[in-house]
C-alpha atoms as a PDB file:
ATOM      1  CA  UNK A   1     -55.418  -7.149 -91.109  1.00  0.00           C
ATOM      2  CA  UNK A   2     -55.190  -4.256 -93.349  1.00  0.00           C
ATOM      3  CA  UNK A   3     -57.630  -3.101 -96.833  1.00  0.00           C
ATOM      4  CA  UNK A   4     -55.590  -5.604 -99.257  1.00  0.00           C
ATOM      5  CA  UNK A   5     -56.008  -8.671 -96.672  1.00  0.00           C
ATOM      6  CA  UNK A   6     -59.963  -8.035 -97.212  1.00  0.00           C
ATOM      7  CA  UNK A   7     -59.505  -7.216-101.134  1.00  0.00           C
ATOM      8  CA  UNK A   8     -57.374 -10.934-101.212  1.00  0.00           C
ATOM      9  CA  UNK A   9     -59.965 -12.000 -99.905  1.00  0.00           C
ATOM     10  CA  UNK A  10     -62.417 -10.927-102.244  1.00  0.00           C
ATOM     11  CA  UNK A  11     -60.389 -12.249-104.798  1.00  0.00           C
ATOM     12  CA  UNK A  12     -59.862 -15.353-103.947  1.00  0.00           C
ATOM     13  CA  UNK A  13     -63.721 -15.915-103.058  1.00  0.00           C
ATOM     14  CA  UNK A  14     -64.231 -15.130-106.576  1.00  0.00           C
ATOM     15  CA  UNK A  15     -61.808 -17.530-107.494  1.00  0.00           C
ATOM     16  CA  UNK A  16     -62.981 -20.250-105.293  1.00  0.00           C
ATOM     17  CA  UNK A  17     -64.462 -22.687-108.522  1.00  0.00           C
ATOM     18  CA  UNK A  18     -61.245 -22.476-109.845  1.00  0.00           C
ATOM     19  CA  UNK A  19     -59.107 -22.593-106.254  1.00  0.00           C
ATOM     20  CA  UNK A  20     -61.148 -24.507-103.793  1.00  0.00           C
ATOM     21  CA  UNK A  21     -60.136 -22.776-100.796  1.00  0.00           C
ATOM     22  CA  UNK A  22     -61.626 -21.472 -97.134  1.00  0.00           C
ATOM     23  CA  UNK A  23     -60.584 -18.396 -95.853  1.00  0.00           C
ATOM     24  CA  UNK A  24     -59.841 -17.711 -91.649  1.00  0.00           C
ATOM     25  CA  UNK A  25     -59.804 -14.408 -91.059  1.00  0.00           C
ATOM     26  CA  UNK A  26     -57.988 -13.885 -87.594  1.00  0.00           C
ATOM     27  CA  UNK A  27     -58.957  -9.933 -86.346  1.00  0.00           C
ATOM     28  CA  UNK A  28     -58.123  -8.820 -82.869  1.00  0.00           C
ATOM     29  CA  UNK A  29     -60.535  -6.290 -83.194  1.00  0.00           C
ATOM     30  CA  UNK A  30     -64.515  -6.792 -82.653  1.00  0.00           C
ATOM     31  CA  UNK A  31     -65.057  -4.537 -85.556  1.00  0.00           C
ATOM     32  CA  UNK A  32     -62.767  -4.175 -88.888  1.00  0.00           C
ATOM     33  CA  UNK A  33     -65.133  -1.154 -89.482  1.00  0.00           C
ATOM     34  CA  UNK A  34     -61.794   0.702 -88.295  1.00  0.00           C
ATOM     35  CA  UNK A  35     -60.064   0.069 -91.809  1.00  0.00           C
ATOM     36  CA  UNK A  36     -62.027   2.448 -93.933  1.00  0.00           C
ATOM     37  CA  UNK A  37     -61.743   5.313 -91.833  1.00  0.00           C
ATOM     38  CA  UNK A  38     -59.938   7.518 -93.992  1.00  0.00           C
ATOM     39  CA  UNK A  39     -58.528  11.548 -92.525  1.00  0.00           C
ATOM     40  CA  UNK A  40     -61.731  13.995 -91.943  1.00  0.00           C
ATOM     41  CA  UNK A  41     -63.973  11.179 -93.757  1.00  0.00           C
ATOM     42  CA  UNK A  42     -67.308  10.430 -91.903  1.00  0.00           C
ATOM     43  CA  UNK A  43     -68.405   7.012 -92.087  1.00  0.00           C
ATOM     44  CA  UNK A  44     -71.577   7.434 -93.405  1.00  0.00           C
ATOM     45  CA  UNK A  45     -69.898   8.909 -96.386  1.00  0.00           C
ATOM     46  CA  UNK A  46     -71.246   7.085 -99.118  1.00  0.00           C
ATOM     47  CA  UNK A  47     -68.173   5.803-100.562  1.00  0.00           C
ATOM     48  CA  UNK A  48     -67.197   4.729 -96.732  1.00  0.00           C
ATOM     49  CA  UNK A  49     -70.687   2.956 -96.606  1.00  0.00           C
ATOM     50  CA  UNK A  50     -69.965   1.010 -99.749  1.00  0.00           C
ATOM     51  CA  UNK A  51     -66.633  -0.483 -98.873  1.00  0.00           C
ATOM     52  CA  UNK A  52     -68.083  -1.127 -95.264  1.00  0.00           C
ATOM     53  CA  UNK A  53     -71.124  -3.156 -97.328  1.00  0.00           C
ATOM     54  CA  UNK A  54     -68.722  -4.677 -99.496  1.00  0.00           C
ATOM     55  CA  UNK A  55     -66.193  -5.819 -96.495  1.00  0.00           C
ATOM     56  CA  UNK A  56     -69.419  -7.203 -94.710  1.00  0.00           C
ATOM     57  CA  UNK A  57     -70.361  -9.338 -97.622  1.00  0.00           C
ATOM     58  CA  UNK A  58     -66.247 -10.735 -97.516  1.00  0.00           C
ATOM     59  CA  UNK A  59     -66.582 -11.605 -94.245  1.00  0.00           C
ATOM     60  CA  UNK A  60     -70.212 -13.216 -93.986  1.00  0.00           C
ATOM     61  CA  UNK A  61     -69.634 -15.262 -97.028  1.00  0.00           C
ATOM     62  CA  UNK A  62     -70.337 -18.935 -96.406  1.00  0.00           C
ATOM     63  CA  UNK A  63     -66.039 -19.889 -97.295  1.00  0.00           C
ATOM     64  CA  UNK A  64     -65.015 -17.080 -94.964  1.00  0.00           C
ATOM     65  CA  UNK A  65     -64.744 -17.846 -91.268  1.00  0.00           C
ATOM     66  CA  UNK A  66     -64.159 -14.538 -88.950  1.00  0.00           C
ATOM     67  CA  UNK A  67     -61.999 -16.988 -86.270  1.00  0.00           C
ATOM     68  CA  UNK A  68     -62.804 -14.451 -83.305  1.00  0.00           C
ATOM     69  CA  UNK A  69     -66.334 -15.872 -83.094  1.00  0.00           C
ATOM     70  CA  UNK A  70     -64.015 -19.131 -81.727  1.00  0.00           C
ATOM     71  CA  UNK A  71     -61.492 -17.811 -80.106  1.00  0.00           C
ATOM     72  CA  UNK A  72     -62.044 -14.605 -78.481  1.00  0.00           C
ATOM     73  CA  UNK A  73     -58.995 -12.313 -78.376  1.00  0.00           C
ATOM     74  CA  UNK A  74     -56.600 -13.492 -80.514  1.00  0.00           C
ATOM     75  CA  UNK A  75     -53.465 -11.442 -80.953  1.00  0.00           C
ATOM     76  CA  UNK A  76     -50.525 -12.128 -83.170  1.00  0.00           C
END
């Protein structure tokens, strides 16, 4: 996964009325907390803390399903 598969996601969760969809998001790492660290950029920047809030509220939204919780270590 990279930033734009989480901002699809977004997207598409907005959409979901319109597009009646479910979203599996397959990560091979425990944490995706690893995206949004930019060069020489702390993460409790405050602009790092606010995509971390907004990636946790993509992936804990009832039509997204983080697949590792059912199959631990996937790797594609």
């Amino acid at each position: 996964n990279d930033l734009s598969d989480f901002y699809l996601t977004q997207n598409l969760v907005k959409l979901r009325h319109i597009i009646p969809t479910t979203i599996d998001i397959i990560e091979k790492l425990p944490s995706f907390c690893y995206l949004v660290r930019y060069d020489n950029v702390v993460s409790d920047h405050l602009e790092i803390k606010n995509v971390i809030y907004i990636f946790t509220k993509i992936v804990e939204h009832e039509h997204v399903k983080e697949l590792q919780e059912f199959y631990y270590n996937i790797y594609l």
